[in-house]
Protein backbone atom coordinates (compact mmCIF):
# COMPACT_ATOMS: atom_id res chain seq x y z
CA UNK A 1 64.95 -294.52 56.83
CA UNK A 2 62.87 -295.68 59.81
CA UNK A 3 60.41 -297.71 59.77
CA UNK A 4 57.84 -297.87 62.07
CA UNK A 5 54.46 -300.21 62.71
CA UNK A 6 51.33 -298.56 62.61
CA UNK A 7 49.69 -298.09 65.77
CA UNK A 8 46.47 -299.81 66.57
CA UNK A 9 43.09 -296.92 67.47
CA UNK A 10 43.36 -296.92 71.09
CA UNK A 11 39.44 -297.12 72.25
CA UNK A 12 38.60 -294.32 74.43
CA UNK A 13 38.50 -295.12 78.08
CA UNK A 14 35.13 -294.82 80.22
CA UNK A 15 35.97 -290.89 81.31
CA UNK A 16 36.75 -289.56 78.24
CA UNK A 17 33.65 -290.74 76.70
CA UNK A 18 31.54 -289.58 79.83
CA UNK A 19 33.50 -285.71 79.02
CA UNK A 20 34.55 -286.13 75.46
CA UNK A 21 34.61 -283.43 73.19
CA UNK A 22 31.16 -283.87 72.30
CA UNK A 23 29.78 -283.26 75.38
CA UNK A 24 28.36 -280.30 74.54
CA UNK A 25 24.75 -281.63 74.98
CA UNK A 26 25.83 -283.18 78.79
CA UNK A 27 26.41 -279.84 79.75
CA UNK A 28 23.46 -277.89 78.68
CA UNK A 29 22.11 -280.63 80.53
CA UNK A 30 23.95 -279.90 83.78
CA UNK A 31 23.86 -276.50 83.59
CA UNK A 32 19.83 -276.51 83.20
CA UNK A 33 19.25 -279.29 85.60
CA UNK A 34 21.81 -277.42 88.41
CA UNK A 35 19.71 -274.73 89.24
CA UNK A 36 16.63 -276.82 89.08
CA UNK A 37 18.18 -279.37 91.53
CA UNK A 38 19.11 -276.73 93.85
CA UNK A 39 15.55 -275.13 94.35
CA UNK A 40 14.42 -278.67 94.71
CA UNK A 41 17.46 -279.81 97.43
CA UNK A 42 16.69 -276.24 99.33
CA UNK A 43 13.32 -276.78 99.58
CA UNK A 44 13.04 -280.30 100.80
CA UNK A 45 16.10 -279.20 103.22
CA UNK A 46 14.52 -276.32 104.32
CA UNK A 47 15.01 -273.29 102.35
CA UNK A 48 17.83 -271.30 101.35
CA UNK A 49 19.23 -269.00 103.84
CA UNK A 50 22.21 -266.99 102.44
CA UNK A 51 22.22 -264.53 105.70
CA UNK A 52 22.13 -267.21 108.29
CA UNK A 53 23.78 -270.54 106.66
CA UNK A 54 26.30 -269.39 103.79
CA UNK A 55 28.00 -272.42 104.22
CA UNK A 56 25.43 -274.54 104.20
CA UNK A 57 23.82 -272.94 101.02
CA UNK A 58 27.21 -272.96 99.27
CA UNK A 59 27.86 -276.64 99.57
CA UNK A 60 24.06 -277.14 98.63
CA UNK A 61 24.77 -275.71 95.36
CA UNK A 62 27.57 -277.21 94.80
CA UNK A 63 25.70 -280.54 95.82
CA UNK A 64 23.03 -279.13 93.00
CA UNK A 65 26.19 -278.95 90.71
CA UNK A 66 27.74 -282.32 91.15
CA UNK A 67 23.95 -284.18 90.80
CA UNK A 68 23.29 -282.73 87.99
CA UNK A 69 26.90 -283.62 86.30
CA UNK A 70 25.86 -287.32 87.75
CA UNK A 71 22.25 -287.18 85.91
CA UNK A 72 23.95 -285.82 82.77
CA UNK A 73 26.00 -288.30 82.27
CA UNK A 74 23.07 -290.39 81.51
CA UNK A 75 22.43 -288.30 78.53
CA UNK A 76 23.14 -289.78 75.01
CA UNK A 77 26.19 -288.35 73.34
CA UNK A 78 25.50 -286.54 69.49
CA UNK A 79 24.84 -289.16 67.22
CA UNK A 80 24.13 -291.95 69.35
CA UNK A 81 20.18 -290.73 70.19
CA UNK A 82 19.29 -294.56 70.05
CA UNK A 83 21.70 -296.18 72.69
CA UNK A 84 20.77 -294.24 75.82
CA UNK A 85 24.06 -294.10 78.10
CA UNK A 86 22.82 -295.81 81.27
CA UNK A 87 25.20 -298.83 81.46
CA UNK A 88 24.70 -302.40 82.40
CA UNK A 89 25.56 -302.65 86.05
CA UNK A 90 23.62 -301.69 89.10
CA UNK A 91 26.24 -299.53 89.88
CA UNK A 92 24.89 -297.53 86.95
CA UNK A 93 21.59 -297.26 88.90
CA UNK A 94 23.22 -296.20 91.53
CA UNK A 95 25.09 -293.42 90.56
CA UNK A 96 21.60 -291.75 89.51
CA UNK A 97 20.25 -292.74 93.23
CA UNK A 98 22.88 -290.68 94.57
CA UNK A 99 20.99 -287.49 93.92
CA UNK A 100 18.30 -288.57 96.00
CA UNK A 101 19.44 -290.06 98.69
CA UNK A 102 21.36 -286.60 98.97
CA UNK A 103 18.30 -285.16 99.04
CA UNK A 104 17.31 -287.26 102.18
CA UNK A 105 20.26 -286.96 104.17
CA UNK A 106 19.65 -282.64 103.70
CA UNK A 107 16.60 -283.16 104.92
CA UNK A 108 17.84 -285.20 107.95
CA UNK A 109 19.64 -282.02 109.31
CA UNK A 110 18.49 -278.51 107.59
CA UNK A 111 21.03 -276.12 107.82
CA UNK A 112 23.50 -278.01 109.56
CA UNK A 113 27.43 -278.12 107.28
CA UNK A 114 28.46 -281.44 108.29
CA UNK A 115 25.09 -283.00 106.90
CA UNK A 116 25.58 -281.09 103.81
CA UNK A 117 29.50 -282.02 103.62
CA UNK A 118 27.65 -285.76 103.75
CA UNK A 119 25.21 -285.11 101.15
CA UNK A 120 28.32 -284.02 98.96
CA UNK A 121 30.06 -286.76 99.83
CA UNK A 122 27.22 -289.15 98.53
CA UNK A 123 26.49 -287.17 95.41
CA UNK A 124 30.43 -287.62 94.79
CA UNK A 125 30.87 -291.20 95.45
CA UNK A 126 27.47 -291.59 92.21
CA UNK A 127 30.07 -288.90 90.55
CA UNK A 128 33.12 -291.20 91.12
CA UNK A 129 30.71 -294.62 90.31
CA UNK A 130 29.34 -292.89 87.13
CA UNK A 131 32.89 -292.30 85.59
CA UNK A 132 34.26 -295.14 86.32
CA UNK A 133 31.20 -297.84 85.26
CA UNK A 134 31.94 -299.60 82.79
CA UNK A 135 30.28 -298.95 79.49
CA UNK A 136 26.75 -299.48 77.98
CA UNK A 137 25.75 -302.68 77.41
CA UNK A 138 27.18 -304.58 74.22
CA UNK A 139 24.88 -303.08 71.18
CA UNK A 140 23.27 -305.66 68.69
């Protein structure tokens, strides 16, 4: 007979609480903000041209896609309706900013792919912040 020490809870790192199993509510979240966010990035960029720009259009919904995983991620997870999930840093701020200052650098070139492969990047670097921030602030 073996014995063996019981294992300590590991606490669940910053990413799998940001896409943990109950995440259910994040992405109903996402998935009605997305569309919403790409009306709004097409319109201040211009409009959305499927005939002339496919390119362009496809990257700005997938720009519309990756914000509005970034703003869901401020969501509350079940359960904890009180604590919002914003963090403590700036950073945390940040991440959120990303979505409009997207917005900004569309508008700074309508139509044009390596502004919108820019905008992506920007909206992924708040994606890449937001998972790895640090957690909410220490709760009372």
């Amino acid at each position: 007979m073996t014995l063996t020490r019981p294992t300590q809870p590991t606490r669940p790192t910053q990413v799998q609480r940001l896409t943990g199993r109950r995440s259910t509510r994040r992405v109903a979240v996402a998935a009605a903000v997305a569309p919403v966010l790409f009306v709004g990035l097409s319109a201040v960029s211009g409009g959305v041209d499927l005939v002339g720009a496919p390119v362009w259009t496809i990257l700005v919904a997938l720009i519309a896609s990756v914000g509005a995983t970034v703003l869901a991620t401020y969501v509350p997870v079940a359960g904890s309706w009180r604590h919002p999930a914003i963090g403590c840093t700036p950073c945390a701020v940040v991440a959120g900013l990303t979505v409009l200052a997207s917005a900004a650098v569309l508008n700074g070139g309508p139509g044009q792919v390596p502004t919108a492969v820019l905008a992506l990047l920007v909206t992924g670097f708040g994606l890449a912040q937001r998972l790895r921030d640090p957690g909410t602030c220490a709760r009372p």
